[in-house]
N, C-alpha and C. Protein backbone atom coordinates (compact mmCIF):
# COMPACT_ATOMS: atom_id res chain seq x y z
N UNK A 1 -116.96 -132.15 -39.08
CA UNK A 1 -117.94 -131.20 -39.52
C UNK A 1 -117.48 -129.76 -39.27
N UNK A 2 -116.72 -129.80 -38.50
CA UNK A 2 -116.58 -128.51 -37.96
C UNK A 2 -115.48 -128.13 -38.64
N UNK A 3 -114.13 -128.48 -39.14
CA UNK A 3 -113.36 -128.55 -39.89
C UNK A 3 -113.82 -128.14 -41.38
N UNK A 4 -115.18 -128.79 -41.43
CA UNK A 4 -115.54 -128.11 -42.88
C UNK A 4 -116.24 -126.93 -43.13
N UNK A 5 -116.99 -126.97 -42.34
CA UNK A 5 -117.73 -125.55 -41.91
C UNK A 5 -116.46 -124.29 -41.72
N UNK A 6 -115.28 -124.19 -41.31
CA UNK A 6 -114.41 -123.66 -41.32
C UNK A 6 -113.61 -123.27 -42.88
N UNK A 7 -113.69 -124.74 -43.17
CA UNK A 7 -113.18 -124.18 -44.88
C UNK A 7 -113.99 -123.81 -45.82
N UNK A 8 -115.09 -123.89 -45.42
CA UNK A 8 -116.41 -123.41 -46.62
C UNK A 8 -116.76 -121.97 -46.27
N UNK A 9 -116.57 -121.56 -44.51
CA UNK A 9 -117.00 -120.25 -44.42
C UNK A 9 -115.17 -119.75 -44.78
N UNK A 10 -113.80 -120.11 -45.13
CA UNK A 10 -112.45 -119.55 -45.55
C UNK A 10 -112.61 -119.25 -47.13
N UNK A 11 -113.45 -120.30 -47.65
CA UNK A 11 -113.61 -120.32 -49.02
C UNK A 11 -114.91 -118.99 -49.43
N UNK A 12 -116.08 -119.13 -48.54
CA UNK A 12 -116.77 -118.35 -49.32
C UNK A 12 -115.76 -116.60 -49.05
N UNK A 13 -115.44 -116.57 -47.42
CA UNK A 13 -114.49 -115.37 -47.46
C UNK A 13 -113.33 -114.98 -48.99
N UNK A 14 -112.76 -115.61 -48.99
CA UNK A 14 -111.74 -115.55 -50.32
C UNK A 14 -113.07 -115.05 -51.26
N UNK A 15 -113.98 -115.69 -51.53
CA UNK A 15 -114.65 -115.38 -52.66
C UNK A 15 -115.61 -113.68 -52.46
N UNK A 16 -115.75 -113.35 -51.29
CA UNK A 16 -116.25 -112.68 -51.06
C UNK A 16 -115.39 -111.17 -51.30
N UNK A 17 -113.58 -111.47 -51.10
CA UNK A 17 -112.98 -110.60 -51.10
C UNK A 17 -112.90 -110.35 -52.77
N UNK A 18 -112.92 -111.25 -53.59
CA UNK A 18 -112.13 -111.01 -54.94
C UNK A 18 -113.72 -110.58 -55.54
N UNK A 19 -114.93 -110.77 -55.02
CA UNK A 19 -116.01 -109.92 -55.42
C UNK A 19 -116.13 -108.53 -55.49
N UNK A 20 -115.08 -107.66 -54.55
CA UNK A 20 -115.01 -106.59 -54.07
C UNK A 20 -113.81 -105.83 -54.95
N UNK A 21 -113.15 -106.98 -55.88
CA UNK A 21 -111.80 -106.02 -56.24
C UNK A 21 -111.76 -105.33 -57.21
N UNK A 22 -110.69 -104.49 -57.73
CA UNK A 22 -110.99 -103.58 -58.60
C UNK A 22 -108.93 -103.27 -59.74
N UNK A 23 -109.23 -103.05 -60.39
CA UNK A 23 -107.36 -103.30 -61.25
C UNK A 23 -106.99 -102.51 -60.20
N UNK A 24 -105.62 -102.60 -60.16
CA UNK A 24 -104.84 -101.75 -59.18
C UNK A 24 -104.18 -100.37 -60.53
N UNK A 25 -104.14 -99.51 -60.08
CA UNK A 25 -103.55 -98.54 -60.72
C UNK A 25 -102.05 -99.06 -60.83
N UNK A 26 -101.30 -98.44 -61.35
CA UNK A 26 -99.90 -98.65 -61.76
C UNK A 26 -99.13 -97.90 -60.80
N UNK A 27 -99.33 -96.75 -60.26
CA UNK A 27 -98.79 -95.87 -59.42
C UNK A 27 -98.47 -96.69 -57.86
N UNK A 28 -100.00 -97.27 -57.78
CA UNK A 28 -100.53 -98.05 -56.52
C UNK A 28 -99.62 -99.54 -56.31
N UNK A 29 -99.49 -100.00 -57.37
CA UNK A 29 -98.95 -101.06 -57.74
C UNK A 29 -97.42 -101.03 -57.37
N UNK A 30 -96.77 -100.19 -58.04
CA UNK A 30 -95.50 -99.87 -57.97
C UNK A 30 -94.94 -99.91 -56.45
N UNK A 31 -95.83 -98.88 -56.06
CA UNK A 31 -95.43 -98.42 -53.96
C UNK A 31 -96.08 -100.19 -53.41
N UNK A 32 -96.60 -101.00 -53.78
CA UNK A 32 -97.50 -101.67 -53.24
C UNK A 32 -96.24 -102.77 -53.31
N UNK A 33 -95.58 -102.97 -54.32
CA UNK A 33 -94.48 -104.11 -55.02
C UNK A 33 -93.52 -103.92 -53.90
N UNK A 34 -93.01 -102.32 -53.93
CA UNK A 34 -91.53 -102.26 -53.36
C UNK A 34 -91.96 -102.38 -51.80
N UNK A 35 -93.09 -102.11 -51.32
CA UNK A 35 -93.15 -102.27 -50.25
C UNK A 35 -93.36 -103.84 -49.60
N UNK A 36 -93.98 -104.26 -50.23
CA UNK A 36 -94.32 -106.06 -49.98
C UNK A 36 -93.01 -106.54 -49.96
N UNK A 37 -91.91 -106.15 -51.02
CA UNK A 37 -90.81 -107.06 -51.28
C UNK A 37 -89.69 -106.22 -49.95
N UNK A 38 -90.21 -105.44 -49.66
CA UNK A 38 -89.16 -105.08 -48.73
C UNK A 38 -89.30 -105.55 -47.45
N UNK A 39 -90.81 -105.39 -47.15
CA UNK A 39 -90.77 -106.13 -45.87
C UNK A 39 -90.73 -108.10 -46.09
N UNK A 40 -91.37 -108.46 -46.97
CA UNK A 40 -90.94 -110.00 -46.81
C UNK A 40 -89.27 -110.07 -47.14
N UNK A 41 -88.14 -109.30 -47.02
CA UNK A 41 -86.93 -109.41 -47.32
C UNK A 41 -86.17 -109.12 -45.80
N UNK A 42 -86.92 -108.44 -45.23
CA UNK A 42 -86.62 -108.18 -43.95
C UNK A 42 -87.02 -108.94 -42.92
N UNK A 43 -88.22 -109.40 -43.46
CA UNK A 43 -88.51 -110.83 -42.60
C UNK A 43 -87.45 -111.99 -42.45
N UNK A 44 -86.65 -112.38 -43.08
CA UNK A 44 -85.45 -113.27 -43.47
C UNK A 44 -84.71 -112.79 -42.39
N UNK A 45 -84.36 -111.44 -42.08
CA UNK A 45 -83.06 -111.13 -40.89
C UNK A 45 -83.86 -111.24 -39.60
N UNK A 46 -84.99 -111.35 -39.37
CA UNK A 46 -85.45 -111.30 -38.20
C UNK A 46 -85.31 -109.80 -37.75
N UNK A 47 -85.28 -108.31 -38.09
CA UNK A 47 -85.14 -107.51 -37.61
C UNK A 47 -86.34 -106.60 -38.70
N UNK A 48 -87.19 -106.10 -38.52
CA UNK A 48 -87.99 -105.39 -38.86
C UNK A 48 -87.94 -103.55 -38.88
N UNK A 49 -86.27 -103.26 -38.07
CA UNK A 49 -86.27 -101.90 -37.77
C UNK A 49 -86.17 -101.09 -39.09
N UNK A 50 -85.64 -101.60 -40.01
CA UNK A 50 -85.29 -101.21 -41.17
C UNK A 50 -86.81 -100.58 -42.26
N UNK A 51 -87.22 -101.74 -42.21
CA UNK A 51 -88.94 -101.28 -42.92
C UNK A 51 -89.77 -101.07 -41.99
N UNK A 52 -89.89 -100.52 -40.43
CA UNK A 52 -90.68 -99.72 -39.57
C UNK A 52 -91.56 -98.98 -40.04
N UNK A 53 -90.38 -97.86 -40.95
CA UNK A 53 -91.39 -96.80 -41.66
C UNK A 53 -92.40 -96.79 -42.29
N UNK A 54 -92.51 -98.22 -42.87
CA UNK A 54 -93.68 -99.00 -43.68
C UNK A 54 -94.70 -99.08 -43.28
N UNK A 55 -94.52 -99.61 -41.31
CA UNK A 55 -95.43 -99.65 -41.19
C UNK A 55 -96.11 -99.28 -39.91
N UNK A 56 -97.55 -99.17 -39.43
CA UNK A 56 -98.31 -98.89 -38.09
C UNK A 56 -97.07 -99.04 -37.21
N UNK A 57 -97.05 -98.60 -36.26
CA UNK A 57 -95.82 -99.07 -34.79
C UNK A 57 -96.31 -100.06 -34.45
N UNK A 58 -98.14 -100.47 -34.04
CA UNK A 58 -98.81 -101.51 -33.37
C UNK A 58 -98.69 -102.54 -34.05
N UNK A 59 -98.39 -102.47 -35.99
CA UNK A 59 -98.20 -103.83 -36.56
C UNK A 59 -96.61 -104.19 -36.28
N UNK A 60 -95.66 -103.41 -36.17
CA UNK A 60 -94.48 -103.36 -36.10
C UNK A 60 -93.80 -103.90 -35.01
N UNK A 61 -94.68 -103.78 -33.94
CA UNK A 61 -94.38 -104.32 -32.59
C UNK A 61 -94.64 -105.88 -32.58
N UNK A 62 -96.29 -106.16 -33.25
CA UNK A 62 -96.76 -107.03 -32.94
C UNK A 62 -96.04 -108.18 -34.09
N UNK A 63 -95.48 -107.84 -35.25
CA UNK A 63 -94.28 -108.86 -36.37
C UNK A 63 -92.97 -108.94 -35.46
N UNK A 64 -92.78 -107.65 -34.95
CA UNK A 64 -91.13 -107.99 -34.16
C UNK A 64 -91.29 -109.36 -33.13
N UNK A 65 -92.26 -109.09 -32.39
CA UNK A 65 -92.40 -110.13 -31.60
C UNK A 65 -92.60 -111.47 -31.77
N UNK A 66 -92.97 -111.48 -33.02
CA UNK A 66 -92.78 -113.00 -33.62
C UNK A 66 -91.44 -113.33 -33.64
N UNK A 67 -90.81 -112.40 -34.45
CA UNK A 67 -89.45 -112.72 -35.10
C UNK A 67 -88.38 -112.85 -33.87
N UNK A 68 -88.78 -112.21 -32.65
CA UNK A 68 -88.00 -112.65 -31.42
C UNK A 68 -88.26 -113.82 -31.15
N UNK A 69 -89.25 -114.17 -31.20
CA UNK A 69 -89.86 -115.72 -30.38
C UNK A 69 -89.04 -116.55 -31.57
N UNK A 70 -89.01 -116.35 -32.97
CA UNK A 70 -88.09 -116.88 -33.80
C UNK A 70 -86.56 -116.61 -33.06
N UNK A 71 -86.04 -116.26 -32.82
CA UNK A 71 -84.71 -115.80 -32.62
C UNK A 71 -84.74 -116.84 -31.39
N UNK A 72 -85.52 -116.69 -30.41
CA UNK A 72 -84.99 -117.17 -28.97
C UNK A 72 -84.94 -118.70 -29.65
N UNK A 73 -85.47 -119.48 -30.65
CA UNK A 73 -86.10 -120.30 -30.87
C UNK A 73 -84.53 -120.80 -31.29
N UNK A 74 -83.98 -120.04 -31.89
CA UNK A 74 -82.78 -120.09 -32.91
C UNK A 74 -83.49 -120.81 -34.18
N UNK A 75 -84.72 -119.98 -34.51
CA UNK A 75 -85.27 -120.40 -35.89
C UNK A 75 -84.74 -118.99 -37.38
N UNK A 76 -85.04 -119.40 -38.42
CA UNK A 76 -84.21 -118.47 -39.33
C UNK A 76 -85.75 -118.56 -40.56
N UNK A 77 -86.10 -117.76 -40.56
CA UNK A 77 -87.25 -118.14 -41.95
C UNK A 77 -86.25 -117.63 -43.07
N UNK A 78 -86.81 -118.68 -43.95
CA UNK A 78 -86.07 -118.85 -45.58
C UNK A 78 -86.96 -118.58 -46.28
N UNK A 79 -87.29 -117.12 -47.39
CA UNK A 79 -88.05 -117.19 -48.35
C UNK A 79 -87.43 -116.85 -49.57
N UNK A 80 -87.45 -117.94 -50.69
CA UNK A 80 -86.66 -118.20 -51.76
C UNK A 80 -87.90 -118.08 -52.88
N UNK A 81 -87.58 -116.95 -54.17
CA UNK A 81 -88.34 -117.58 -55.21
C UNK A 81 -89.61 -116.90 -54.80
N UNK A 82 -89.50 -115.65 -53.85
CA UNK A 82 -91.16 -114.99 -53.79
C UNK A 82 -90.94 -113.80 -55.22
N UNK A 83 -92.25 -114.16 -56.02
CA UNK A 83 -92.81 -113.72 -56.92
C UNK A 83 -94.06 -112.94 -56.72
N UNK A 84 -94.40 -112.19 -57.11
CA UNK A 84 -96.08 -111.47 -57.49
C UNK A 84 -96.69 -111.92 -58.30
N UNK A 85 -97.86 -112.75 -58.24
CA UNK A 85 -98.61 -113.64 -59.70
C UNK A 85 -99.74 -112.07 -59.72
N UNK A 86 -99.98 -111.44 -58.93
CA UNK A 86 -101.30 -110.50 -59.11
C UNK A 86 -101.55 -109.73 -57.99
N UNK A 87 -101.89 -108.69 -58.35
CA UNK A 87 -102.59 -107.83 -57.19
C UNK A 87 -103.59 -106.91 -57.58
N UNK A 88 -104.62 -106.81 -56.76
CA UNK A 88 -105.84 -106.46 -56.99
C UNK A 88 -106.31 -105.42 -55.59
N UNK A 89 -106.99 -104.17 -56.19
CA UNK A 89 -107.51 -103.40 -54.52
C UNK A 89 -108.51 -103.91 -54.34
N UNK A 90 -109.07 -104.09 -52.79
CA UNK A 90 -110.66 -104.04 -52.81
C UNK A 90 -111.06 -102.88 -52.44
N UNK A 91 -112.07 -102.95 -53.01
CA UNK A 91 -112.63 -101.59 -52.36
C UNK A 91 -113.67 -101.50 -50.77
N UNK A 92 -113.37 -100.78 -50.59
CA UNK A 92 -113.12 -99.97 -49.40
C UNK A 92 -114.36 -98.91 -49.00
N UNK A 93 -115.25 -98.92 -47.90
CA UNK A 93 -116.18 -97.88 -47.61
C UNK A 93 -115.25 -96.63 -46.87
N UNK A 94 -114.16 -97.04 -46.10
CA UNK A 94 -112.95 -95.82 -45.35
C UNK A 94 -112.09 -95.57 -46.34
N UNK A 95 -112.43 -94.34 -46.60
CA UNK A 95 -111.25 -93.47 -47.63
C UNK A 95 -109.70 -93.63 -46.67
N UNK A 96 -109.59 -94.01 -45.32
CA UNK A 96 -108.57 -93.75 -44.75
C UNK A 96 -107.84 -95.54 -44.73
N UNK A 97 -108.56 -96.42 -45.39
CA UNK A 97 -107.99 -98.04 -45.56
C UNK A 97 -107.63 -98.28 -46.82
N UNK A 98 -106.82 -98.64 -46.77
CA UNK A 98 -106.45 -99.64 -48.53
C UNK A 98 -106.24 -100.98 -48.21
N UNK A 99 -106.51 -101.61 -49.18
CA UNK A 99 -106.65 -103.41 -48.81
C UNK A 99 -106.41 -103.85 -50.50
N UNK A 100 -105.17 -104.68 -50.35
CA UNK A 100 -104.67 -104.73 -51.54
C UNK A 100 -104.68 -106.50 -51.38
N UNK A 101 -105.13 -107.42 -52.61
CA UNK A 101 -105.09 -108.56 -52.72
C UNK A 101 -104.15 -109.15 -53.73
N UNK A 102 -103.03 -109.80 -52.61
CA UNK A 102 -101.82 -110.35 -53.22
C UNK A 102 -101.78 -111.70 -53.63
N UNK A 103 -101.32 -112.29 -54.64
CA UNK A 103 -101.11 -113.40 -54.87
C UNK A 103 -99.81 -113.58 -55.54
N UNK A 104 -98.73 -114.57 -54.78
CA UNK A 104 -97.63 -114.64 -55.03
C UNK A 104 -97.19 -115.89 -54.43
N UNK A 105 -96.23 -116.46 -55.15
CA UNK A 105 -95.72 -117.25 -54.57
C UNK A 105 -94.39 -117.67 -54.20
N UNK A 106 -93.89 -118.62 -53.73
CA UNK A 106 -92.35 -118.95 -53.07
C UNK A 106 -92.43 -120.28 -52.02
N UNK A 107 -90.77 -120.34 -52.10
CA UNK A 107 -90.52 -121.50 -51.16
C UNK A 107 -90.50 -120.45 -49.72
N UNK A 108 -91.29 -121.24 -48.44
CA UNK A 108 -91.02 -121.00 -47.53
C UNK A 108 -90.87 -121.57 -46.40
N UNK A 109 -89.73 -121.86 -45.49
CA UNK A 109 -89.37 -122.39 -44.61
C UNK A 109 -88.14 -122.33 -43.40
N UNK A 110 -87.84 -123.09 -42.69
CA UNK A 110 -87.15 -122.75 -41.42
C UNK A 110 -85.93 -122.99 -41.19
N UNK A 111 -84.53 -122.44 -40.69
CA UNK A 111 -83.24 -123.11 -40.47
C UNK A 111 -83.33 -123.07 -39.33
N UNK A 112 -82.71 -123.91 -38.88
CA UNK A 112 -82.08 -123.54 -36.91
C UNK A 112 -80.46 -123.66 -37.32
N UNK A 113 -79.76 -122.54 -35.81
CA UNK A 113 -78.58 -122.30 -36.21
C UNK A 113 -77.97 -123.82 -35.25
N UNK A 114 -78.88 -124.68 -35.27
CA UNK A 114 -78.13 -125.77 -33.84
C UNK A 114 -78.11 -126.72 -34.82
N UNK A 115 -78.43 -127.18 -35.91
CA UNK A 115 -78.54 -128.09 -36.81
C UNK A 115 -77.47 -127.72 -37.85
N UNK A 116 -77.03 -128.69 -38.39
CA UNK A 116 -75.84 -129.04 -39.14
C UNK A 116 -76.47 -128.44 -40.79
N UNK A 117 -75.33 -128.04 -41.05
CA UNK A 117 -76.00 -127.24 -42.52
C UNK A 117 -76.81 -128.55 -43.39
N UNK A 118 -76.53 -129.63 -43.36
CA UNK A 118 -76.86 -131.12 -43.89
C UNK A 118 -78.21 -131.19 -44.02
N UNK A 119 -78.47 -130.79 -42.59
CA UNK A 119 -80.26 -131.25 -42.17
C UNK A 119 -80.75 -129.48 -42.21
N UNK A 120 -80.42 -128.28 -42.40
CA UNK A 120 -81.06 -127.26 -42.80
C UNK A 120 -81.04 -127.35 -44.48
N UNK A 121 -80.23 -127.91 -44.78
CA UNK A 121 -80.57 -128.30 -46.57
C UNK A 121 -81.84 -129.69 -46.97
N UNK A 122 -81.71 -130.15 -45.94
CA UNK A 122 -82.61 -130.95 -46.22
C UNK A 122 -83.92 -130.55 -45.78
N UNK A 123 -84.06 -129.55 -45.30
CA UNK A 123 -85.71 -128.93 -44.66
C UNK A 123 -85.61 -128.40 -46.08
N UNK A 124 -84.80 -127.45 -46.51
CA UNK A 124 -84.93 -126.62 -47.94
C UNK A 124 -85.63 -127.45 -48.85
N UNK A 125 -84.67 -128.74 -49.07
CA UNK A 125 -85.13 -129.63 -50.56
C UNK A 125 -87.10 -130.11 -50.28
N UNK A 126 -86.93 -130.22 -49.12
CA UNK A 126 -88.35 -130.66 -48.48
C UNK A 126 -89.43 -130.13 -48.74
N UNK A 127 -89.40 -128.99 -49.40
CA UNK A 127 -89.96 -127.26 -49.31
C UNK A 127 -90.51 -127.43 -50.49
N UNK A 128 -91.45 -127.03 -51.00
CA UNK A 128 -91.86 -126.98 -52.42
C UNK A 128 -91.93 -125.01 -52.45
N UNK A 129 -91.83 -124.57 -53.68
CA UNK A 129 -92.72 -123.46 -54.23
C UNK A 129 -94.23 -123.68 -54.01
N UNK A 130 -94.60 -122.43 -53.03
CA UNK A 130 -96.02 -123.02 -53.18
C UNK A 130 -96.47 -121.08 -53.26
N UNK A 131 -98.44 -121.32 -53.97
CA UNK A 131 -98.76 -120.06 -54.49
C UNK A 131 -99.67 -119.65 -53.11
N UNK A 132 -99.80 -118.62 -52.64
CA UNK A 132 -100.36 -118.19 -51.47
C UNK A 132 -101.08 -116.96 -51.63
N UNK A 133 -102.39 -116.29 -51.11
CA UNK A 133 -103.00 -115.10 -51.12
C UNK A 133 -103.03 -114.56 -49.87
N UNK A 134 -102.73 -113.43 -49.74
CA UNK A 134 -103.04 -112.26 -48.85
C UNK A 134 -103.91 -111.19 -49.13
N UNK A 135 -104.16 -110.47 -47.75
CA UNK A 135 -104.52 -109.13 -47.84
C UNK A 135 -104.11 -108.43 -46.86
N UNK A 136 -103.55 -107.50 -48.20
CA UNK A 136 -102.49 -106.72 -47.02
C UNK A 136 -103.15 -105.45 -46.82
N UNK A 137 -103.56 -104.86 -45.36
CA UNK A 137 -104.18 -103.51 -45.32
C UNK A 137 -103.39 -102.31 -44.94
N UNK A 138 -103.89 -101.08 -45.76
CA UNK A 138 -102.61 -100.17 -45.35
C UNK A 138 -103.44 -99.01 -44.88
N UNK A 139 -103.48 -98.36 -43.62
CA UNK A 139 -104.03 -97.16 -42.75
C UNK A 139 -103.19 -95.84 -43.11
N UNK A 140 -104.48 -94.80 -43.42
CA UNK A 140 -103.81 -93.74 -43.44
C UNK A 140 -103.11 -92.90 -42.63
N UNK A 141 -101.96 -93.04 -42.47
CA UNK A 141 -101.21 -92.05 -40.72
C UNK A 141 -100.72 -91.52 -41.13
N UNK A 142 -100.84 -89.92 -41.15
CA UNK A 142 -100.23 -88.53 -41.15
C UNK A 142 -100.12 -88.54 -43.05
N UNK A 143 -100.82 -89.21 -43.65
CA UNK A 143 -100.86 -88.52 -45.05
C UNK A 143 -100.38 -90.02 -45.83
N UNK A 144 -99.55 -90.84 -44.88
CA UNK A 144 -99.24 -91.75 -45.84
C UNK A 144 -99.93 -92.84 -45.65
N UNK A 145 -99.49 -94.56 -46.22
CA UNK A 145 -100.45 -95.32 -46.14
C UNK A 145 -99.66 -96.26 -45.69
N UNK A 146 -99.64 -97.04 -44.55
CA UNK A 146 -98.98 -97.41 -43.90
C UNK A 146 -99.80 -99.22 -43.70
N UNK A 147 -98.80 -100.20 -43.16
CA UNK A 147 -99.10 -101.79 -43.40
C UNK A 147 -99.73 -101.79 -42.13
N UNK A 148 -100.92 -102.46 -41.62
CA UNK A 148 -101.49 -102.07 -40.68
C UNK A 148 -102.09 -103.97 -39.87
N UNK A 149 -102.46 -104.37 -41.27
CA UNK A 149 -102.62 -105.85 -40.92
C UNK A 149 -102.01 -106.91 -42.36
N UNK A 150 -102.16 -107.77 -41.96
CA UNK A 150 -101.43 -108.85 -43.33
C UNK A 150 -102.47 -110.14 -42.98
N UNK A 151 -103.58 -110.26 -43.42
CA UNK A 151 -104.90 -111.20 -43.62
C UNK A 151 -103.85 -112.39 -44.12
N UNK A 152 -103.54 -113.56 -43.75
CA UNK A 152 -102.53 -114.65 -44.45
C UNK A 152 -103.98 -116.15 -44.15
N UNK A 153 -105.40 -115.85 -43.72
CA UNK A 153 -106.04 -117.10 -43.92
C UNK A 153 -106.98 -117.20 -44.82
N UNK A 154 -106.35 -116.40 -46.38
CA UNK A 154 -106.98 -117.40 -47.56
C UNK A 154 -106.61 -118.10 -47.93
């Protein structure tokens, strides 16, 4: 019961967000593309210093630290085949938030460097393309609009 009560209050959320959305401008879109694809590209090296600028320091700290706990792990994330199916703004009562609703998809999954390339190809084949939604929020700091949280439970 409780398991469902969880996906019915995940489901009405999702529905609640795409109630709120609005076309994305083209301008918005553009900065919104190169920035998504840069940081999920940087996610792959495990080093985040590169797209920093992108984002909050407090989100920046708090992704690095994953990607260490990946590293000590000797884990490697693989994202193959990420696409943009759509993006949509919601709107927003803080002129100083943007909250952009992504839908895209890709293969995603794990290598370890202790495993034989054999059995990291075989986690790959294992992997489907699958389609996934976010919301990615971006805070206004010092004029620009910066990645602040990444909502990944719709």
């Amino acid at each position: 019961m409780i398991i469902r009560k969880k996906r019915d209050w995940l489901a009405r959320r999702h529905e609640r967000a795409l109630s709120r959305t609005v076309t994305i401008d083209d301008a918005t879109r553009e900065r919104f593309e190169e920035c998504f694809y840069q940081i999920e590209a940087a996610w792959t090296t495990n080093d985040l210093s590169l797209v920093a600028p992108l984002m909050t320091p407090h989100f920046q700290r708090q992704q690095q630290r994953i990607l260490n706990r990946y590293q000590r792990q000797h884990k490697h994330n693989q994202l193959e085949s990420l696409t943009i199916i759509s993006e949509e703004l919601i709107l927003s009562d803080n002129p100083n938030v943007r909250k952009v609703l992504v839908t895209a998809q890709m293969r995603d999954y794990f290598t370890n460097d202790r495993l034989s390339d054999e059995d990291n190809e075989k986690r790959r084949e294992a992997t489907y393309i699958e389609r996934f939604s976010e919301i990615w929020e971006f805070k206004q700091v010092d004029g620009q609009y910066l990645v602040n949280h990444i909502d990944q439970s719709l």
